[in-house]
Protein backbone atom coordinates (compact mmCIF):
# COMPACT_ATOMS: atom_id res chain seq x y z
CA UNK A 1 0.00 0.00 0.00
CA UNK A 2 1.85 3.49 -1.00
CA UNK A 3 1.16 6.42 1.22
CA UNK A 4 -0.65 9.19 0.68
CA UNK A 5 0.96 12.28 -0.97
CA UNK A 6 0.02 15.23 1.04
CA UNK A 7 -0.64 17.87 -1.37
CA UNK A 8 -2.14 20.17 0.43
CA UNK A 9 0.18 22.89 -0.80
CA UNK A 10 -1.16 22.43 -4.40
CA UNK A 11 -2.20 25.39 -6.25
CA UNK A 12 -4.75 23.11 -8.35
CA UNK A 13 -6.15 21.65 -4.61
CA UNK A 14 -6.58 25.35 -2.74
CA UNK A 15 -8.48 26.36 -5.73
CA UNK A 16 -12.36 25.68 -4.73
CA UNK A 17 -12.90 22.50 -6.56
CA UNK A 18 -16.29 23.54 -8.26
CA UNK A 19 -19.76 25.55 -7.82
CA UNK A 20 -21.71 22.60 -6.34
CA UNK A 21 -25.35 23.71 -7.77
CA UNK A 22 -27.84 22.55 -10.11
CA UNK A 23 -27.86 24.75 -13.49
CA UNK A 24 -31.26 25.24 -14.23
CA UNK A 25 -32.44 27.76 -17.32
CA UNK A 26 -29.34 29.68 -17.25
CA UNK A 27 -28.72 29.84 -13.29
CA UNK A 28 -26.99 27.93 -10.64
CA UNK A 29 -29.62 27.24 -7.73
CA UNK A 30 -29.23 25.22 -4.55
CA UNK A 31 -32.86 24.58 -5.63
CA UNK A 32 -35.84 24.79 -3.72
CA UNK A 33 -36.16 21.17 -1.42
CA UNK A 34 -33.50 22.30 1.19
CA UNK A 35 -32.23 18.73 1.06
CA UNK A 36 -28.67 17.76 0.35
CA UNK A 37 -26.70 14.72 0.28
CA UNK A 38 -22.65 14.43 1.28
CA UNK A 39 -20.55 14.21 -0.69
CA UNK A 40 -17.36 11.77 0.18
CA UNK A 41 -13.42 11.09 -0.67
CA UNK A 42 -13.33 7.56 -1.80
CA UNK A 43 -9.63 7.73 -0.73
CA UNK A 44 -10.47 9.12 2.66
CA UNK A 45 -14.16 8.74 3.40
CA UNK A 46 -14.53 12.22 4.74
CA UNK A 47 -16.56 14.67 3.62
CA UNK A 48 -16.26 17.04 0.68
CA UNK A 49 -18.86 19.26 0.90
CA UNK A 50 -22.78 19.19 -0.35
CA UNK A 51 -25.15 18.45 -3.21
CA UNK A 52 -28.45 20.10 -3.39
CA UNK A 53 -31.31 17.34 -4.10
CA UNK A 54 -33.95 18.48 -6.63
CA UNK A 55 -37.75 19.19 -5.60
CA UNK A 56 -40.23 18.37 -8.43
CA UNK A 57 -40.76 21.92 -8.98
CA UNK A 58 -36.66 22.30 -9.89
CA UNK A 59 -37.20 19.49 -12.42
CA UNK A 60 -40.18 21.38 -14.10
CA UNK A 61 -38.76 24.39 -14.16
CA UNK A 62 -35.83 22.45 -16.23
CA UNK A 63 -37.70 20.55 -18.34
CA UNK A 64 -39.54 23.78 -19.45
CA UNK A 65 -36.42 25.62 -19.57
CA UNK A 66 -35.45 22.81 -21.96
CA UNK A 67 -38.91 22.71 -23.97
CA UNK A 68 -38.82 26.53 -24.41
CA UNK A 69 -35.40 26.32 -25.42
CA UNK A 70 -35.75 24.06 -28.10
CA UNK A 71 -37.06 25.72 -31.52
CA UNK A 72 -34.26 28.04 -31.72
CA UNK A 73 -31.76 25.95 -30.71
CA UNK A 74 -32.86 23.50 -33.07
CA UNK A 75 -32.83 26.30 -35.54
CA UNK A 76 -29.53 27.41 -34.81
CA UNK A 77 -27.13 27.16 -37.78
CA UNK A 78 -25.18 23.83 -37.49
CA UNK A 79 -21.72 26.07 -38.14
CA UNK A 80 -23.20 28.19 -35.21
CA UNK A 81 -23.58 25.31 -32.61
CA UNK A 82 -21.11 23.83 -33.86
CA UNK A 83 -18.39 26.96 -33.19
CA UNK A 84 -20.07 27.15 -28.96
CA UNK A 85 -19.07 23.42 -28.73
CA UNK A 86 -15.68 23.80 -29.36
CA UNK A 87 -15.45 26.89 -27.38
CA UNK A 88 -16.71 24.34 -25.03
CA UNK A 89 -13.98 21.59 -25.67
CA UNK A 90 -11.41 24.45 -25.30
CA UNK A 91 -12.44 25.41 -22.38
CA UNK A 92 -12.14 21.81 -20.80
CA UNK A 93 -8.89 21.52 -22.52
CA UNK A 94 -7.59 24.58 -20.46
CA UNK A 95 -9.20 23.47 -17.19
CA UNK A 96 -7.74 20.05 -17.54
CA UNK A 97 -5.87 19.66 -14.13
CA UNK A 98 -8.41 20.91 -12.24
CA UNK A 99 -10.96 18.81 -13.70
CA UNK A 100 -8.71 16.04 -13.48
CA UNK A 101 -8.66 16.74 -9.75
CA UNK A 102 -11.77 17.38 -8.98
CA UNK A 103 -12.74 13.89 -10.73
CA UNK A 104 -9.88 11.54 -8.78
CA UNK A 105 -11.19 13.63 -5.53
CA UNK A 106 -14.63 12.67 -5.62
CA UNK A 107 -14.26 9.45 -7.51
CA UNK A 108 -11.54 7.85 -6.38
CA UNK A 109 -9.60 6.93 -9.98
CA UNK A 110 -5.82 7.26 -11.03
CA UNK A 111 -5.37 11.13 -11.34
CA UNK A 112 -3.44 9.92 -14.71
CA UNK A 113 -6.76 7.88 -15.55
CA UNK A 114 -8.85 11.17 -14.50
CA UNK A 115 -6.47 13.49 -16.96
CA UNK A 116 -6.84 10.92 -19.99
CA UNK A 117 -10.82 10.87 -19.87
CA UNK A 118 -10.94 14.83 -20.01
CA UNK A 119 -8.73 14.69 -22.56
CA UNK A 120 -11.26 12.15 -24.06
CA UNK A 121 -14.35 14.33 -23.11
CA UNK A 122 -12.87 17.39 -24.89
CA UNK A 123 -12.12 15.29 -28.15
CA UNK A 124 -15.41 13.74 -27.86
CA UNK A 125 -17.59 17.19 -28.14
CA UNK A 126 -15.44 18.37 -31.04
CA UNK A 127 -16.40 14.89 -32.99
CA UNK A 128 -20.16 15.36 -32.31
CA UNK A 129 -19.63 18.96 -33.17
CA UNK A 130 -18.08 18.00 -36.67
CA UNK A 131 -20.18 15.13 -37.18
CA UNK A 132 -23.37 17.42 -37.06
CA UNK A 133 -22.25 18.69 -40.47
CA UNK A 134 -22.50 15.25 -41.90
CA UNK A 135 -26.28 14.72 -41.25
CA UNK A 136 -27.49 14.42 -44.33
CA UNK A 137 -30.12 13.47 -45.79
CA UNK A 138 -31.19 12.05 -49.49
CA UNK A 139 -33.39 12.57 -52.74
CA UNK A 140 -34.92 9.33 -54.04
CA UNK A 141 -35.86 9.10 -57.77
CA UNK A 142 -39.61 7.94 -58.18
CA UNK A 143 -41.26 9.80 -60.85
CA UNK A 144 -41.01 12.16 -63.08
CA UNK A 145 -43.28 14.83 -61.47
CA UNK A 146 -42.86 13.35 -57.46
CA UNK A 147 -39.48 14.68 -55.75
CA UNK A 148 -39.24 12.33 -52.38
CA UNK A 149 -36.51 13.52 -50.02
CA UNK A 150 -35.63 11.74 -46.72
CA UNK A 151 -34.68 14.89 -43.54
CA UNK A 152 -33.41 14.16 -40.09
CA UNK A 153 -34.52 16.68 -37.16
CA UNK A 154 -33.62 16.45 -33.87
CA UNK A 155 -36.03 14.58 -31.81
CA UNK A 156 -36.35 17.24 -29.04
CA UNK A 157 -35.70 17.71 -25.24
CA UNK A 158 -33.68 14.89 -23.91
CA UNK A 159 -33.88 13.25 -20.11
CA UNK A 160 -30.02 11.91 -19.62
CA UNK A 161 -29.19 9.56 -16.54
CA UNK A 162 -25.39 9.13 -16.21
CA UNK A 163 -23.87 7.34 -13.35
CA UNK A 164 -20.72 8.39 -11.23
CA UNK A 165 -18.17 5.61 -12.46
CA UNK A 166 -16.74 7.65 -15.44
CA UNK A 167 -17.75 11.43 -14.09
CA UNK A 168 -16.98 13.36 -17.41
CA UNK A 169 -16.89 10.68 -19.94
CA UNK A 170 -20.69 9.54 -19.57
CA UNK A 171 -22.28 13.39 -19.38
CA UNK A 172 -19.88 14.12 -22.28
CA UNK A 173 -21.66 11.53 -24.36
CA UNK A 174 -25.10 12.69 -23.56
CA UNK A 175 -24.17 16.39 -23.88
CA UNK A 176 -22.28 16.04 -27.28
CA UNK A 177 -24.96 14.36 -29.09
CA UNK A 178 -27.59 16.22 -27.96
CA UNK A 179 -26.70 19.27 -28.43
CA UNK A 180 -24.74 18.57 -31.63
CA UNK A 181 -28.29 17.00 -32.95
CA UNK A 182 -29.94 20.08 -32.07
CA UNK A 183 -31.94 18.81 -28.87
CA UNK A 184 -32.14 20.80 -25.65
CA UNK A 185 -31.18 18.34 -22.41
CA UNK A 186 -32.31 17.71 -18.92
CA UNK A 187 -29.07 15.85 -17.65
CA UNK A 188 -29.28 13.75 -14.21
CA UNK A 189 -25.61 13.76 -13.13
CA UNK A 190 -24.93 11.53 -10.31
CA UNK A 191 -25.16 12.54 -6.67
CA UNK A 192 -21.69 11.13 -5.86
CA UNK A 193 -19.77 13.24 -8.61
CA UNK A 194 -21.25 16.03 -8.50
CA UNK A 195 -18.68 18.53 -9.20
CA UNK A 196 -16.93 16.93 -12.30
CA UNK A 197 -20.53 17.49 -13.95
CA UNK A 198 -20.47 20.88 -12.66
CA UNK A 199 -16.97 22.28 -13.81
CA UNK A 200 -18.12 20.45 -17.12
CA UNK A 201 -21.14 22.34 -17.43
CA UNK A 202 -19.73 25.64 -16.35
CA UNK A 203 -17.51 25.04 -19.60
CA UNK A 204 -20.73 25.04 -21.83
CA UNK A 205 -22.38 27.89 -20.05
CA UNK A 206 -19.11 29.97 -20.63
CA UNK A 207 -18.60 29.46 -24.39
CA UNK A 208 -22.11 30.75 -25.01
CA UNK A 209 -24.82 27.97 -24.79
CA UNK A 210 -27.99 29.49 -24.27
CA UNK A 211 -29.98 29.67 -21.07
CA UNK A 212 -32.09 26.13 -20.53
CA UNK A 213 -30.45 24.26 -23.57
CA UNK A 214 -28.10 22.83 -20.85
CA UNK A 215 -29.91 22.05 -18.12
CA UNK A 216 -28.23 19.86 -14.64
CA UNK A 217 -29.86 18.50 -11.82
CA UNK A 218 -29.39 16.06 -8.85
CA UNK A 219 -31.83 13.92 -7.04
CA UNK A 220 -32.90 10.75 -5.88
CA UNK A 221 -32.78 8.14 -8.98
CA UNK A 222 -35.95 6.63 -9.13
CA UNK A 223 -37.99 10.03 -8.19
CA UNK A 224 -35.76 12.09 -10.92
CA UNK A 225 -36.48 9.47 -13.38
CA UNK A 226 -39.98 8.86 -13.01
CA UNK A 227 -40.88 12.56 -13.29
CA UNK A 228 -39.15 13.22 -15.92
CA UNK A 229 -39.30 10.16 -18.24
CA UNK A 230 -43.33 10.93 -18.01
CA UNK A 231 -43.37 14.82 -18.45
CA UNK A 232 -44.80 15.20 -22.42
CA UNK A 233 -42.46 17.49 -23.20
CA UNK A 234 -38.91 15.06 -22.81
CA UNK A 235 -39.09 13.17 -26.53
CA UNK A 236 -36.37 11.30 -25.54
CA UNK A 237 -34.11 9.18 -22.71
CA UNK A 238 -30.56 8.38 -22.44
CA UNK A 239 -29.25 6.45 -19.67
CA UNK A 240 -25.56 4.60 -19.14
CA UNK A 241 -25.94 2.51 -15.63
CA UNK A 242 -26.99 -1.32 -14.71
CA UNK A 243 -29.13 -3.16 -16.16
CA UNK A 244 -31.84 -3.40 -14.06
CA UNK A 245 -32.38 -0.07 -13.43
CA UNK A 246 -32.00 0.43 -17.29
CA UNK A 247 -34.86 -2.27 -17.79
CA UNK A 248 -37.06 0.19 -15.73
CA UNK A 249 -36.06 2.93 -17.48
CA UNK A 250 -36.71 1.54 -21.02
CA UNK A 251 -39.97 0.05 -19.74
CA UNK A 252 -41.05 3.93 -18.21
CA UNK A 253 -39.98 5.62 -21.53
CA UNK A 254 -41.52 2.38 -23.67
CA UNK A 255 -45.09 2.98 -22.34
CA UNK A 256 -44.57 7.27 -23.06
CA UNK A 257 -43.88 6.06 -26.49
CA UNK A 258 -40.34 7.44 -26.21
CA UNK A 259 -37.28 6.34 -27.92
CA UNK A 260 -34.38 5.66 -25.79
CA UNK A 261 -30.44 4.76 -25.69
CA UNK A 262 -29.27 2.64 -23.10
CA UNK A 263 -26.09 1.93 -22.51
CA UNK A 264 -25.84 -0.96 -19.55
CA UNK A 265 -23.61 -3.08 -17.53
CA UNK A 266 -21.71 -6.17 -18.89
CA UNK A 267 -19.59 -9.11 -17.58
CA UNK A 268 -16.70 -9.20 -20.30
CA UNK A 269 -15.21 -12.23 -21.40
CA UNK A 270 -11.69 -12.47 -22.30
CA UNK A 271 -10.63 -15.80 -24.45
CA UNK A 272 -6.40 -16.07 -24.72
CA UNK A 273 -6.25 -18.73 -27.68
CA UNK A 274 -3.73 -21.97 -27.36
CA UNK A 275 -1.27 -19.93 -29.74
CA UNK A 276 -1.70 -16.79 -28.23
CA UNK A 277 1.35 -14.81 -26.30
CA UNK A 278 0.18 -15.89 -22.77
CA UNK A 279 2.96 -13.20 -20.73
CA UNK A 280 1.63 -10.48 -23.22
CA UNK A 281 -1.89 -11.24 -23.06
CA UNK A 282 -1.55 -11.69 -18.92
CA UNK A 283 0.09 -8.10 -18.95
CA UNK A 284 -2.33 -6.69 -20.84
CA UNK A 285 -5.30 -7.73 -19.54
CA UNK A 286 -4.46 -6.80 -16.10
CA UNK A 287 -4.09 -3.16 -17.23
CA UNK A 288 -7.53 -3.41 -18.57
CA UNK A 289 -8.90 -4.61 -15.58
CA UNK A 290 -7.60 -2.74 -12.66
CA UNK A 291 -8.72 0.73 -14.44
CA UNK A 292 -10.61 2.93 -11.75
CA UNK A 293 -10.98 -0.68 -9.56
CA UNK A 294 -12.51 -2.14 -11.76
CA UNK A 295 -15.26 -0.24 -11.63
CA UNK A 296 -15.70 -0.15 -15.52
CA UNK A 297 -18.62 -1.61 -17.44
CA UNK A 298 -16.28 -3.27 -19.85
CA UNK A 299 -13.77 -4.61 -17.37
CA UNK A 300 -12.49 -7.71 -18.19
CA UNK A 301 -14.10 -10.19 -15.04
CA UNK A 302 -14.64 -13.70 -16.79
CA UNK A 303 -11.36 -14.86 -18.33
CA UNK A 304 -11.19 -18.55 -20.22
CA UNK A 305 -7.55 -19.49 -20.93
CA UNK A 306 -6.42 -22.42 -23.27
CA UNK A 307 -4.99 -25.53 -20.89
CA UNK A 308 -1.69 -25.28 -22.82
CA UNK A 309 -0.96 -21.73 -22.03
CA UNK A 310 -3.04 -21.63 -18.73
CA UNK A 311 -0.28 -22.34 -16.33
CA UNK A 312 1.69 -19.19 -17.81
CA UNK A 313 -1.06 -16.78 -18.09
CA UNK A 314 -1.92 -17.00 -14.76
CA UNK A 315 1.51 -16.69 -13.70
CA UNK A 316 2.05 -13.44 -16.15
CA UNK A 317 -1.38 -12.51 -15.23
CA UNK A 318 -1.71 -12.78 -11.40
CA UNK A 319 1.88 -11.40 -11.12
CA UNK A 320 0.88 -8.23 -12.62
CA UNK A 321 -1.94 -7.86 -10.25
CA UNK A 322 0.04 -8.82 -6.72
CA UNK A 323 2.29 -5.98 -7.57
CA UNK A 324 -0.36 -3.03 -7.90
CA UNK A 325 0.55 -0.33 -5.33
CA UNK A 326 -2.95 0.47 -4.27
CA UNK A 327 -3.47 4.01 -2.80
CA UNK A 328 -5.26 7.51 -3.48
CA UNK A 329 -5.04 8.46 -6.77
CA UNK A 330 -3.73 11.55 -5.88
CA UNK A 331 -1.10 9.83 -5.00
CA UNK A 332 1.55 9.66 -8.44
CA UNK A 333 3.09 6.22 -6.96
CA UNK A 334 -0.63 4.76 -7.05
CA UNK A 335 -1.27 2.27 -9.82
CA UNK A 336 -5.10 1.48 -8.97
CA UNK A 337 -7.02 3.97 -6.50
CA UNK A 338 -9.81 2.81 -4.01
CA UNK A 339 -13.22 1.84 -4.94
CA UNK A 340 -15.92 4.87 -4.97
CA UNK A 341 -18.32 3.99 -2.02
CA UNK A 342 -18.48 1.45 0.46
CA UNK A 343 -21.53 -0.40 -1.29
CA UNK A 344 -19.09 -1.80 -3.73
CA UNK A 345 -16.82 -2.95 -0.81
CA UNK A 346 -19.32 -4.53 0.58
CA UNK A 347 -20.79 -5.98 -3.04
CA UNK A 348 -16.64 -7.62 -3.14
CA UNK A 349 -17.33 -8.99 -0.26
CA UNK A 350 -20.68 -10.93 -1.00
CA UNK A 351 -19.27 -12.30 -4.49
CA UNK A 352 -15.68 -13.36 -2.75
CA UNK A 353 -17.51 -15.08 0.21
CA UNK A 354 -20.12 -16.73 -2.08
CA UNK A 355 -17.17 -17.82 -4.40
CA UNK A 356 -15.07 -20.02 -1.30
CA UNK A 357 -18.27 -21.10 0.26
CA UNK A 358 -18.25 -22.79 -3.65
CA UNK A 359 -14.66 -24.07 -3.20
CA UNK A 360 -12.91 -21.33 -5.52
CA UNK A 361 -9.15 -20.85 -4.93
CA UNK A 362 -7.84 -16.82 -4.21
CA UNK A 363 -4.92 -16.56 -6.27
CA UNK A 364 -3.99 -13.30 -4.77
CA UNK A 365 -6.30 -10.59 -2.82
CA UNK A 366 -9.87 -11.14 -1.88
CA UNK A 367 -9.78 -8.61 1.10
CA UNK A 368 -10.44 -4.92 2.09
CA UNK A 369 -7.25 -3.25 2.88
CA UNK A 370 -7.40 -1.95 5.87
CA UNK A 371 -7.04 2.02 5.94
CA UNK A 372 -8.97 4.84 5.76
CA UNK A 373 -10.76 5.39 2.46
CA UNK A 374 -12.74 2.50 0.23
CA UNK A 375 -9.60 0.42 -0.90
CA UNK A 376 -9.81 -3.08 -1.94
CA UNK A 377 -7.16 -5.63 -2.92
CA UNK A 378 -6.57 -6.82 -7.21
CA UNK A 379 -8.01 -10.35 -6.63
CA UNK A 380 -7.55 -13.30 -9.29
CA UNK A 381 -9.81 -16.66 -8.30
CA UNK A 382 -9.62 -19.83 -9.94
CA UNK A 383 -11.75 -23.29 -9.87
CA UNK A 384 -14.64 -21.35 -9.79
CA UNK A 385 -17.74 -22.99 -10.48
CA UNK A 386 -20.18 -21.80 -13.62
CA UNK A 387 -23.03 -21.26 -10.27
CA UNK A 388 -20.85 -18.84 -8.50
CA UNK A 389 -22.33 -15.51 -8.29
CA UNK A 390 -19.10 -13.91 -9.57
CA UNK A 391 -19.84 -16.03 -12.86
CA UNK A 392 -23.06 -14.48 -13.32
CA UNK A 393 -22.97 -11.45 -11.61
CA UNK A 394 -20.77 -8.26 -12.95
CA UNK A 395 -18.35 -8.07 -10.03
CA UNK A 396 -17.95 -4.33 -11.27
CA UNK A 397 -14.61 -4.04 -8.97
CA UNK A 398 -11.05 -5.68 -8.99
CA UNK A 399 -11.75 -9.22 -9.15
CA UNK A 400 -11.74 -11.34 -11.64
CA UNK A 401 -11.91 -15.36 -12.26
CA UNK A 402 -9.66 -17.40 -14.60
CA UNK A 403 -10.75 -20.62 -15.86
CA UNK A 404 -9.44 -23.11 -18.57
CA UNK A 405 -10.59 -24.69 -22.05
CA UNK A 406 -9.46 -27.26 -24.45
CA UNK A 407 -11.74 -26.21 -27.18
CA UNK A 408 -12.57 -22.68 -28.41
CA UNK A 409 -16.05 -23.51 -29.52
CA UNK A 410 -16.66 -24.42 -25.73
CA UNK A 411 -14.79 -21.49 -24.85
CA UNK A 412 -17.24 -19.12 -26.80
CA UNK A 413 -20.05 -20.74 -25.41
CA UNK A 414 -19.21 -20.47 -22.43
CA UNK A 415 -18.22 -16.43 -22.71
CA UNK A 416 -21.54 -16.47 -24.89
CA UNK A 417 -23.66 -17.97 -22.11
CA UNK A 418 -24.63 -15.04 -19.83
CA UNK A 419 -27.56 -12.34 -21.25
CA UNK A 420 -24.82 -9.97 -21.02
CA UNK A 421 -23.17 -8.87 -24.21
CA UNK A 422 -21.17 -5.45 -24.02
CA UNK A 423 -17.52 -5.82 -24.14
CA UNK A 424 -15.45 -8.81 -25.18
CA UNK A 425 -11.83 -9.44 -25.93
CA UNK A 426 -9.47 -12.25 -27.65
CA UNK A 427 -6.10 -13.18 -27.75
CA UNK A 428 -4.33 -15.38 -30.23
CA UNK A 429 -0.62 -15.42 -33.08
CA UNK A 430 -3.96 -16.24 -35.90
CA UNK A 431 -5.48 -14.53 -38.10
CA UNK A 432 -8.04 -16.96 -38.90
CA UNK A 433 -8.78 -17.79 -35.16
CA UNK A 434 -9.40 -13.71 -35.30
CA UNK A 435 -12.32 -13.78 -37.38
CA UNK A 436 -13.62 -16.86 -35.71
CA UNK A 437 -13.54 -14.35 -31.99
CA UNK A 438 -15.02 -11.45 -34.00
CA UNK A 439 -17.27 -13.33 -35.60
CA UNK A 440 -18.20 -15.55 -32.43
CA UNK A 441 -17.98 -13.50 -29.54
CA UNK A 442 -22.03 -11.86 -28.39
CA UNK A 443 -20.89 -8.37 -27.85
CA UNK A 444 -20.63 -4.91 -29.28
CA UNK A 445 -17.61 -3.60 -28.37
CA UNK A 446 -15.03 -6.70 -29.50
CA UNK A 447 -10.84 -5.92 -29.28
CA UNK A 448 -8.65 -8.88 -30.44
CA UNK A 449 -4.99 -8.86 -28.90
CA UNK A 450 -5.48 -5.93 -26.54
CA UNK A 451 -8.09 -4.49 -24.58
CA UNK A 452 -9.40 -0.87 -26.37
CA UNK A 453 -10.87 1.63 -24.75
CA UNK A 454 -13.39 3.88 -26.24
CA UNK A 455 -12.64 6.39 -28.62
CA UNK A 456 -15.00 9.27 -30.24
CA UNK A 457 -14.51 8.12 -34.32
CA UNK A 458 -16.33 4.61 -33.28
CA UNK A 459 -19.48 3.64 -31.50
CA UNK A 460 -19.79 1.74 -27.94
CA UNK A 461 -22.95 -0.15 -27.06
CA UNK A 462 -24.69 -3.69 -26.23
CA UNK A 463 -26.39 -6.28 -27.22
CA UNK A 464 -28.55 -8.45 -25.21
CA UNK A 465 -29.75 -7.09 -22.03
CA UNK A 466 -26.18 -4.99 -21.85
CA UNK A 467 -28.66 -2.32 -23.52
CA UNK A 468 -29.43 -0.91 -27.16
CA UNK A 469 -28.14 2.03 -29.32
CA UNK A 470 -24.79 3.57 -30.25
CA UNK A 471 -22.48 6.27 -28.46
CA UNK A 472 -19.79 7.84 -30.80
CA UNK A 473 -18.99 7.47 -34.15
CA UNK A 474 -21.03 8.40 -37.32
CA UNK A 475 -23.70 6.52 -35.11
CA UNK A 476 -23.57 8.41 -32.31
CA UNK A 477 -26.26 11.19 -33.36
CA UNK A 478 -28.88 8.75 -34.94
CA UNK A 479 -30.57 8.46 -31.18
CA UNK A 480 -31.23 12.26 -31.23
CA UNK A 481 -32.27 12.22 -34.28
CA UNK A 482 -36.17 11.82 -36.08
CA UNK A 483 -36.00 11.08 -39.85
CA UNK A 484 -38.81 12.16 -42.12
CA UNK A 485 -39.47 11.08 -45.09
CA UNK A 486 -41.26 13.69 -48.08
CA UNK A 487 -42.85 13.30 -51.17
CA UNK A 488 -43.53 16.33 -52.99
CA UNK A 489 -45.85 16.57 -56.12
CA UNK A 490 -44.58 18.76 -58.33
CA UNK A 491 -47.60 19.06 -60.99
């Protein structure tokens, strides 16, 4: 365990870390309940300040901020929105540190880790922002005196849910394609990160968004949600979280009619082939899977290693995670920070004790460190039987199970047999064995010989009960998006 860098001396720490307030038509507001929830240091478990919990009448006044807002933002001249979001993406770029630090504070990741995603976040506005030009639509010939042309409009205001694992990242998503689209947003941060979302927002409001286009709030989930999945004026709902609460959320906006992206949890299988590089693959895939604890909806968890190469992956493999120096992420000596709140400590603890109870084997881990702060051990089981809750459950933490095959088609049944299917990765020295993982492997987000990350040029999104729809890429607008199709007679 390294200690804790005291950098209380830190010009980017004195600075106050961010205006802690919903952002409702235009103004910051401590809003009108009067109730507020803590916010805590994952790497400390004290206290960082406050977070103002929306009444219903906050979320009306947003939503009709948001409605009002709409026909001339939607009007707005793509080259026009286009030029505030970069502003926008500028202004994160310059803020970078303390965003970083205001993101590893409250979340608990790798400051590096924290850095890298706002680097992501800014890249990720300018590609919506570009990628709003390229909305085009089409003529189709029919007749000689019909003209039939096919238009995409944005669908409207937008209800976004994002959850605290990825603070900037997830907001970004919902924030760039909205708003690149032409849609006016109602944008549910979570409670836990507030003030990433904040100094995010603060960015938009400062390169010239207009009042109620951008509107934030925080509040109790399922109240928030409820109120305003069913207000008639939110045409649409984007949500990135677990999959039951995404179920609900589909089924809420399903019965309004309303279309919806939903981007949900996963439990990602990793296959290293017979003539794959088993030290490589073991290297890599820890460095995949310890990212922010774990706590990553396409974490590798379930890994199935050929009985040839097993021995030496799990050498290469559980080597790499025994020597993690676990500490805040403040701290520049920490390679894996502590987990964000003490329900996922205690979720670790349920899955390990469930797993021995089964007779699994702990390679190395499967305890809480014991310090101040939420900090839990890399853990790597083996023998672990297909009933285990950790082999149908998304640990969603720094634990993972390693298992061995003989024969790949077992192998991708057995990564295929859960109703998850977001991430997935494969290792093998063949090109043909490729195309048989990228062809065979039930997920939407597939990397062979590495794990990838995301990146804004290319989409991200499930299959299966791991959600529908597309972040990023040329299909990362379609969601906000209505296409119309028009015939025109013209004699």
């Amino acid at each position: 365990m390294s200690a804790t860098t005291d950098r209380s001396k830190d010009p980017i720490v004195t600075t106050p870390p961010a205006r802690i307030a919903m952002f409702i038509d235009g103004v910051w507001t401590g809003g009108t309940s009067g109730r507020t929830e803590p916010i805590i240091d994952p790497a400390t478990g004290q206290s960082l300040g406050e977070v103002p919990i929306a009444a219903r009448e906050d979320l009306d006044r947003a939503v009709e901020a948001a409605s009002r807002s709409f026909p001339a933002w939607r009007d707005t001249p793509v080259d026009e929105r286009g030029a505030i979001l970069h502003r926008a993406a500028d202004l994160i770029r310059e803020r970078l540190s303390r965003i970083a630090w205001i993101m590893t504070t409250e979340e608990g990741k790798l400051l590096s880790q924290s850095t890298a995603e706002v680097i992501r976040v800014a890249k990720g506005i300018d590609w919506d922002a570009e990628d709003a030009r390229r909305l085009y639509g089409r003529i189709i010939p029919v007749d000689h005196d019909t003209e039939m042309s096919v238009i995409h409009q944005p669908v409207g205001p937008v209800a976004a849910f994002t959850p605290w694992n990825f603070p900037a990242a997830s907001p970004m998503r919902k924030l760039g394609g909205a708003l690149s689209a032409g849609c006016t947003i109602v944008l549910k941060a979570s409670e836990e990160t507030p003030g990433t979302a904040c100094a995010l927002v603060q960015c938009f409001e400062e390169a010239g968004v207009p009042a109620g286009v951008i509107n934030l709030v925080f509040g109790v989930p399922a109240e928030v949600s409820q109120h305003l999945i069913t207000s008639p004026a939110i045409r649409m709902v984007a949500f990135t979280g677990s999959i039951p609460v995404g179920k609900r959320l589909a089924q809420l906006a399903g019965e309004h009619m309303k279309p919806s992206i939903m981007e949900l949890g996963g439990h990602a299988p990793v296959v290293i082939c017979r003539d794959a590089d088993p030290e490589r693959a073991g290297k890599a895939v820890a460095a995949a899977k310890y990212v922010n604890a774990g706590q990553v909806c396409t974490s590798p968890s379930r890994i199935y290693a050929h009985a040839d190469i097993y021995d030496a992956f799990l050498d290469s493999y559980s080597g790499e995670s025994r020597s993690l120096r676990v500490g805040n992420g403040l701290d520049e000596s920490s390679q894996m920070g502590p987990m964000a709140n003490t329900r996922r400590l205690a979720a670790m603890d349920e899955l390990l004790e469930d797993a021995q109870e089964r007779g699994t084997s702990v390679i190395c881990g499967g305890s809480r460190i014991d310090q101040p702060g939420f900090f839990y051990e890399p853990t790597v089981l083996t023998e672990v039987p297909t009933e285990a809750r950790i082999m149908r459950e998304e640990p969603f933490g720094p634990v993972s199970a390693v298992l061995r095959f003989d024969d790949l088609n077992d192998a991708l049944a057995a990564a295929n047999s859960l109703p998850y299917g977001l991430a997935a990765y494969g290792f093998t020295g063949s090109a043909d064995t490729a195309d048989v993982l990228k062809r065979g492997l039930e997920a939407g987000i597939i990397s062979i010989n590495h794990c990838g990350g995301s990146v804004p040029e290319a989409p991200s999104g499930g299959v299966k009960d791991s959600g529908w729809g597309r972040e990023g890429g040329s299909e990362g607008l379609d969601g906000y998006l209505i296409t119309k199709r028009i015939s025109h007679k013209l004699r």
